[in-house]
Protein backbone atom coordinates (compact mmCIF):
# COMPACT_ATOMS: atom_id res chain seq x y z
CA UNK A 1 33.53 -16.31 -20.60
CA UNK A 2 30.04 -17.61 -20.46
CA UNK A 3 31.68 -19.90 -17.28
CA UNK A 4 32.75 -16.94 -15.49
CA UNK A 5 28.94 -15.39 -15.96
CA UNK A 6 27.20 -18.25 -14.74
CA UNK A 7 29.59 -18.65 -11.62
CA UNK A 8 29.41 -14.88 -10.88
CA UNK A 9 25.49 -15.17 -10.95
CA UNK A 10 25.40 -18.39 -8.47
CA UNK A 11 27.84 -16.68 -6.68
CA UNK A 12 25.58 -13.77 -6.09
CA UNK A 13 28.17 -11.36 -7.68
CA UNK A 14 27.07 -8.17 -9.42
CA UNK A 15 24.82 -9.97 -11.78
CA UNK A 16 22.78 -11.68 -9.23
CA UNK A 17 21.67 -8.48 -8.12
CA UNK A 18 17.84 -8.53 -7.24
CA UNK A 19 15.33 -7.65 -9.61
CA UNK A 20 12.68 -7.11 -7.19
CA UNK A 21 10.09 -8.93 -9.57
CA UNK A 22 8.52 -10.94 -6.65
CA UNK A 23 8.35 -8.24 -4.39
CA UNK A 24 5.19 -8.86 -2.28
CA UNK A 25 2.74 -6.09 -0.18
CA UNK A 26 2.99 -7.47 3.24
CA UNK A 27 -0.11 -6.86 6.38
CA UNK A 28 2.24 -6.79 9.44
CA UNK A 29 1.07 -6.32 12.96
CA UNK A 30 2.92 -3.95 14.53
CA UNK A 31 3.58 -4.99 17.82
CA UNK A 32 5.77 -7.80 16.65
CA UNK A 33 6.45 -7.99 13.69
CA UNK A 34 4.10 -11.09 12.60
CA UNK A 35 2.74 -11.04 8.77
CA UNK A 36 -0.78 -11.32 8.77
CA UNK A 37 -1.20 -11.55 5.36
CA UNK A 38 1.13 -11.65 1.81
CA UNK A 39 -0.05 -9.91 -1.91
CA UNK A 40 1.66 -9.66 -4.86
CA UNK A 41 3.26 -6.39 -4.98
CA UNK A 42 1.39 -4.08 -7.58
CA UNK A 43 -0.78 -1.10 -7.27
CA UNK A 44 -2.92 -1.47 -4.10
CA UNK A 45 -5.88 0.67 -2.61
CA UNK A 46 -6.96 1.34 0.99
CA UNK A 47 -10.85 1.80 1.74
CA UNK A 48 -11.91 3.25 5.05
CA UNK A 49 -15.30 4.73 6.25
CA UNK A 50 -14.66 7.98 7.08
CA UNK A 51 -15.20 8.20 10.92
CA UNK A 52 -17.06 12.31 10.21
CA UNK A 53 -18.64 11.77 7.23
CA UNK A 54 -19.62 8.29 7.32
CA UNK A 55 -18.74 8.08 3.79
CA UNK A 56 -16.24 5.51 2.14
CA UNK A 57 -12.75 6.80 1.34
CA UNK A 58 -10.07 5.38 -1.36
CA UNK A 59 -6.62 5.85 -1.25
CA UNK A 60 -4.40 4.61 -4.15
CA UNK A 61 -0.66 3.67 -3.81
CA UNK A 62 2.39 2.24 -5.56
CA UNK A 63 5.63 1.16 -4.81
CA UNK A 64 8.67 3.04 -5.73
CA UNK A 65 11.73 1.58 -6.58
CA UNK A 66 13.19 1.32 -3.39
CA UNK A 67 10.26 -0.44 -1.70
CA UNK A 68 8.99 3.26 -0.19
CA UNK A 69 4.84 3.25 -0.60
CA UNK A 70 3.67 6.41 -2.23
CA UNK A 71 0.31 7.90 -2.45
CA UNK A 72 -0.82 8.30 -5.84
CA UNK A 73 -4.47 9.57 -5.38
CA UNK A 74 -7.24 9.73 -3.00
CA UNK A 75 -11.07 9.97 -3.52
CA UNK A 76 -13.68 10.67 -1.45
CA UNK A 77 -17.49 11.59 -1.79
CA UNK A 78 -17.52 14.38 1.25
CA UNK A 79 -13.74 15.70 2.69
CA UNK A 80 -14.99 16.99 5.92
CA UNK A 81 -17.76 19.84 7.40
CA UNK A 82 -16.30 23.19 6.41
CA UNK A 83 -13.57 22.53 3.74
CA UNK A 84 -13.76 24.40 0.85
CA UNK A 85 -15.04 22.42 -2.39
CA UNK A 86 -13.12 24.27 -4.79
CA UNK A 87 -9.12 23.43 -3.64
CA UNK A 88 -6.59 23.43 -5.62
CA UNK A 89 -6.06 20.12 -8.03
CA UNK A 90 -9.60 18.61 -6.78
CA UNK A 91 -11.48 17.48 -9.34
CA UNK A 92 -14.84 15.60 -9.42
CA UNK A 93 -14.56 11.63 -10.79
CA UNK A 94 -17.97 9.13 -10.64
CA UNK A 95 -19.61 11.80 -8.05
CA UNK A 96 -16.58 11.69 -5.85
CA UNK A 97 -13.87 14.21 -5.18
CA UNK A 98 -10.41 13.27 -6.49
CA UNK A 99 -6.92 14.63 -6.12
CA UNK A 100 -3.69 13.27 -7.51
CA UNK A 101 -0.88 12.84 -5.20
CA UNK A 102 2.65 11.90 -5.16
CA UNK A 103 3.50 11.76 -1.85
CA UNK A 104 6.08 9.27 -0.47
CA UNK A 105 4.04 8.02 3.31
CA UNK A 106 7.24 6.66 4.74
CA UNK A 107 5.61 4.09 7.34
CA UNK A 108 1.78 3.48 6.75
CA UNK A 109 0.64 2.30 9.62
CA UNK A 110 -3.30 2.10 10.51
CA UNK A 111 -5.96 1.10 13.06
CA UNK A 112 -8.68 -1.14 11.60
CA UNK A 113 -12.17 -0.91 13.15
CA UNK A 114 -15.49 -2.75 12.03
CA UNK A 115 -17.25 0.19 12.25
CA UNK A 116 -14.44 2.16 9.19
CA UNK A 117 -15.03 -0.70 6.54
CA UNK A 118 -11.09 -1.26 6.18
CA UNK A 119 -9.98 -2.99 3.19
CA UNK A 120 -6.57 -3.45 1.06
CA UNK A 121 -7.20 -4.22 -1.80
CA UNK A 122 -4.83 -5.36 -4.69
CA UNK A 123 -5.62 -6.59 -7.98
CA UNK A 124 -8.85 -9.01 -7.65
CA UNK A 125 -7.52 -9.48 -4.20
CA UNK A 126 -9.49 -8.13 -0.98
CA UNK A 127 -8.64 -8.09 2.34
CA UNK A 128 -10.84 -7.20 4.88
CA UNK A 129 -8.50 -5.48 6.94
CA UNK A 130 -11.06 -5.59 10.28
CA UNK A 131 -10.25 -9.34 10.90
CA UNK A 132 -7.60 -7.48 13.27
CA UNK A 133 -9.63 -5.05 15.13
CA UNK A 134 -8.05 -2.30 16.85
CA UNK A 135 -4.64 -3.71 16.00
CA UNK A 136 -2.07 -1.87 14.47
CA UNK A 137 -1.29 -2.93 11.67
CA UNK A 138 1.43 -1.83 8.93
CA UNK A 139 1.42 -2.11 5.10
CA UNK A 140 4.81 -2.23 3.89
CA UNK A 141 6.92 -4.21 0.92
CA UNK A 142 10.07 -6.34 2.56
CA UNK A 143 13.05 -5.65 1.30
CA UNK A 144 13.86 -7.00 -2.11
CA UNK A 145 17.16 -8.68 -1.18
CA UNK A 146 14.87 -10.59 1.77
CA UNK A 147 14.20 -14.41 0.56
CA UNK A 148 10.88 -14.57 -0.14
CA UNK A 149 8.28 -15.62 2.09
């Protein structure tokens, strides 16, 4: 019996089936489809400069279990001229707004720009994301069955 298990998992039978333990965070450019740059797949965090406010903006994702990148929070010291400061699930965090989110993005794509700060950032990991001006660029996990890179 233990034969027939260790065939079935070099065989790539049912028990091969992918883990997704090395699934990585890849920085593609869009255009064609060239990775830019490779992290280990965890809890990551955009920064921008807001382009209005000229303040810095933090935006907190995960992976689900399919790969899909959801937005888990998103802080900010000023949202915007004329939004209310009281909405709904806002709270203040470190003198910044915050507001929890679950909220599957289904492609995040972006424009970087010197001028907006852009950074991924995973782990102790930084990227400055402006190395690839006005390119755009997507942030999405390869499939799990994919060999790794």
């Amino acid at each position: 019996m233990n034969a027939l298990a260790i065939v079935t998992l070099v065989a790539g039978g049912p028990g091969a089936a992918h883990d997704c333990a090395q699934r990585a965070i890849d920085v593609v450019r869009l255009h064609d489809g060239v990775v830019l740059a490779t992290l280990p797949a965890r809890p990551f965090t955009l920064v921008w400069r807001n382009s209005v406010t000229l303040t810095m903006v933090q935006a907190d994702y995960i992976l689900g279990d399919g790969g899909q990148i959801i937005q888990i929070a998103e802080r900010f010291a000023a949202h915007g001229p004329g939004m209310a400061h009281d909405g709904t699930g806002w709270r203040v965090e470190n003198d910044q707004m915050a507001i929890e989110l679950h909220r599957d993005v289904g492609r995040l794509i972006l424009r970087s720009a010197p001028a907006h700060e852009n950074r991924l950032i995973a782990g102790d990991t930084t990227i400055d994301l402006t190395q690839w001006p006005a390119t755009p660029l997507e942030i999405l996990s390869p499939d799990c069955k994919d060999t790794p890179r």
